[in-house]
N, C-alpha and C. Protein backbone atom coordinates (compact mmCIF):
# COMPACT_ATOMS: atom_id res chain seq x y z
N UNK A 1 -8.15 23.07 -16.11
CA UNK A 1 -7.07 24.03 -16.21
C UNK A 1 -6.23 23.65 -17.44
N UNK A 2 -5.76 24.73 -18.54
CA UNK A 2 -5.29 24.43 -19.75
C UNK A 2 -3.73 24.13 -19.15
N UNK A 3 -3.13 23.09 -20.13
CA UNK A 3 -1.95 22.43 -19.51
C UNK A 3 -0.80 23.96 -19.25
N UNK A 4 -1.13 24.93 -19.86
CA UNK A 4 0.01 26.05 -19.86
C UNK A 4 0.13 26.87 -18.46
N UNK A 5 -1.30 26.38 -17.95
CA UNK A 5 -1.64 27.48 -16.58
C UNK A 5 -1.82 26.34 -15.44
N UNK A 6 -1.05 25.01 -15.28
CA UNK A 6 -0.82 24.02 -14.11
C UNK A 6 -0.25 24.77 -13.17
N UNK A 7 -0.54 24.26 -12.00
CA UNK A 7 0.30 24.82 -10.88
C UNK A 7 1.06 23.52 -10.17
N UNK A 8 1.31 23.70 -8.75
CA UNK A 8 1.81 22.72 -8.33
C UNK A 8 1.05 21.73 -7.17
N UNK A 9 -0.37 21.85 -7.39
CA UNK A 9 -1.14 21.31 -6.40
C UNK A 9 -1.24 20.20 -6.85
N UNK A 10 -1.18 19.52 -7.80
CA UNK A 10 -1.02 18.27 -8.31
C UNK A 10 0.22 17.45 -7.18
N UNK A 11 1.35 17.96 -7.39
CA UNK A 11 2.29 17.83 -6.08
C UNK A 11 1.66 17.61 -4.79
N UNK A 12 0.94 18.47 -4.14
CA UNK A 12 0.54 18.57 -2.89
C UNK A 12 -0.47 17.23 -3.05
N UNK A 13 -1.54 17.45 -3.95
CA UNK A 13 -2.00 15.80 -3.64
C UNK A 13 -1.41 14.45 -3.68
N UNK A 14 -0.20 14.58 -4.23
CA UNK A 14 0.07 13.08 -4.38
C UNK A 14 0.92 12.94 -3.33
N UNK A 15 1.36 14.48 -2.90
CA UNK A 15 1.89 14.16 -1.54
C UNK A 15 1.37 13.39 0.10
N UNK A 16 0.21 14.23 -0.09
CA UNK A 16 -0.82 13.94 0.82
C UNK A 16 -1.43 12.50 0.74
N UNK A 17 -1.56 11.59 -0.76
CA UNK A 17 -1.87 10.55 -1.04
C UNK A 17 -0.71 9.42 -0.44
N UNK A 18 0.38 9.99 -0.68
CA UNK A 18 1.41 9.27 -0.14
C UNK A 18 2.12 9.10 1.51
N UNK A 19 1.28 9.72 1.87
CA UNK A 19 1.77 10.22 3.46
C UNK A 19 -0.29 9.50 3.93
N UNK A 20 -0.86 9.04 3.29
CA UNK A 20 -1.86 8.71 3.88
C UNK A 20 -3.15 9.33 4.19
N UNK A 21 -3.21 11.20 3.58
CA UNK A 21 -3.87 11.78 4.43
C UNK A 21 -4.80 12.16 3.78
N UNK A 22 -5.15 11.73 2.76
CA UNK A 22 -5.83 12.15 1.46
C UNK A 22 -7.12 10.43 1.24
N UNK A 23 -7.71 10.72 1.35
CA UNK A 23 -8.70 9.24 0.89
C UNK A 23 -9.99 9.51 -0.13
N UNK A 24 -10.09 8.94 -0.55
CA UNK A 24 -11.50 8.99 -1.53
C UNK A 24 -12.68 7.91 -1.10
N UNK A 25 -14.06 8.44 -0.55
CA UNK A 25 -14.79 7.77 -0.38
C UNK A 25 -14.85 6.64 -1.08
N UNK A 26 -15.59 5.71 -0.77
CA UNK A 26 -15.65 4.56 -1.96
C UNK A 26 -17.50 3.98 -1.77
N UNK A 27 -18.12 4.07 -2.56
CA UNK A 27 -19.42 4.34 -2.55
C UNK A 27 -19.69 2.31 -2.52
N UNK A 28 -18.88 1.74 -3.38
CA UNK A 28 -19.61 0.11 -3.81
C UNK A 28 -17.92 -0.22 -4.29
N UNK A 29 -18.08 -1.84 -4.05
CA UNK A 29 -17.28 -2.54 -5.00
C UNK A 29 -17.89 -3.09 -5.87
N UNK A 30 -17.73 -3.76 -6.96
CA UNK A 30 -18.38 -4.39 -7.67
C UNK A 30 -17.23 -5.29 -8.69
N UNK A 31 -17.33 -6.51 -8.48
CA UNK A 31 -16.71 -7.68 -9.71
C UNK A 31 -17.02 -7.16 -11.22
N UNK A 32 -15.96 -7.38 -11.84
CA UNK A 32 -16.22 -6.18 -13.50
C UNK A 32 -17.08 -7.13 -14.04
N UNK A 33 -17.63 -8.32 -13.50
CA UNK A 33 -18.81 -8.86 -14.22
C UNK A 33 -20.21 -8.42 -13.83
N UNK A 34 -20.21 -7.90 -12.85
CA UNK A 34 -21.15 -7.13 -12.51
C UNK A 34 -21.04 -5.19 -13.47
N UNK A 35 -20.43 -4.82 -14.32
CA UNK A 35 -20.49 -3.92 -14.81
C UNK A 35 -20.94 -2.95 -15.27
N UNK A 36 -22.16 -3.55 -15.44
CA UNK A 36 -23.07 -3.43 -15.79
C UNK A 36 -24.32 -2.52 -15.18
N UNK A 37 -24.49 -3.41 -13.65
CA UNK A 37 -25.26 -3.11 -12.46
C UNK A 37 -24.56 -1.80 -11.95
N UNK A 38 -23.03 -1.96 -11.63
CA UNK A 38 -22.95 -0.62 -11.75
C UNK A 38 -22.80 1.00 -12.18
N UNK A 39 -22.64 0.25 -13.86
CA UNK A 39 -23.35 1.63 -14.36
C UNK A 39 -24.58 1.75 -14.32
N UNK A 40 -25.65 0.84 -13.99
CA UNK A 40 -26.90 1.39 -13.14
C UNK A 40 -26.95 2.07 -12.53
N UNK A 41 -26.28 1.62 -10.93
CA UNK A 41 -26.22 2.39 -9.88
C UNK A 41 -25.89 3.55 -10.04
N UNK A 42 -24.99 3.77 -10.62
CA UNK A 42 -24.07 5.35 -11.16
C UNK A 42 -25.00 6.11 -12.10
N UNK A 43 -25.96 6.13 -12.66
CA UNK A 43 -26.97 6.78 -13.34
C UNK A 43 -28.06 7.38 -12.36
N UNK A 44 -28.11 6.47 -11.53
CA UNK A 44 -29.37 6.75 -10.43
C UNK A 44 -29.28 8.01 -10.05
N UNK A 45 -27.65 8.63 -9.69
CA UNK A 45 -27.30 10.19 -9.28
C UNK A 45 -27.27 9.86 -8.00
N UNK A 46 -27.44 8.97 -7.14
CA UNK A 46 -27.43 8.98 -5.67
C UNK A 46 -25.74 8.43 -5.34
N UNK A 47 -25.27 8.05 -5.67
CA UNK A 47 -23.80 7.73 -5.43
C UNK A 47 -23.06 8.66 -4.59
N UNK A 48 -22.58 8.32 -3.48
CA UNK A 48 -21.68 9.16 -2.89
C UNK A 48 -20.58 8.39 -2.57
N UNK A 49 -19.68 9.21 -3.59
CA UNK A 49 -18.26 8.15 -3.32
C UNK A 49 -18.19 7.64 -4.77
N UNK A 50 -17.08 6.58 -4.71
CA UNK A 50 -16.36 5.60 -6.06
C UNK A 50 -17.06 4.68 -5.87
N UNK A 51 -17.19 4.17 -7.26
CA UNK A 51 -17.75 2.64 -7.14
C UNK A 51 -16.48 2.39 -8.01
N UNK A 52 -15.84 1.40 -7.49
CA UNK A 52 -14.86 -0.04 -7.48
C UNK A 52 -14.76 -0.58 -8.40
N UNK A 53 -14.49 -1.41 -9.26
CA UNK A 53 -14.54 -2.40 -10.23
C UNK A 53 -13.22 -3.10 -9.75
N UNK A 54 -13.37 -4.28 -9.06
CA UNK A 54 -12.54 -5.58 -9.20
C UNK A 54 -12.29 -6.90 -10.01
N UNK A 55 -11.08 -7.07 -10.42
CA UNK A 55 -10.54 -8.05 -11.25
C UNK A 55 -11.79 -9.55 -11.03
């Protein structure tokens, strides 16, 4: 959506994010030394969900 034609649903999600009710699958974690492996995984096309990257 071009920035001139935003609405206010941006609002409603972060509302919903903030009240808890909103979640995003999470497919893998992965250590950012592993980074690698998971831009593997993420090419494969089978991913359902986020893959993670931890400190």
């Amino acid at each position: 959506m071009p920035p001139g034609e935003w609405d206010d649903s941006h609002l409603a999600a972060a509302a919903l994010a903030a009240a808890g009710k909103l979640t995003v699958p999470t497919a893998a974690t992965y250590p950012l030394t592993e980074a690698a492996e998971a831009h593997r995984v993420s090419e494969g096309g089978h991913v359902r969900g986020k893959l993670i990257f931890l400190p």
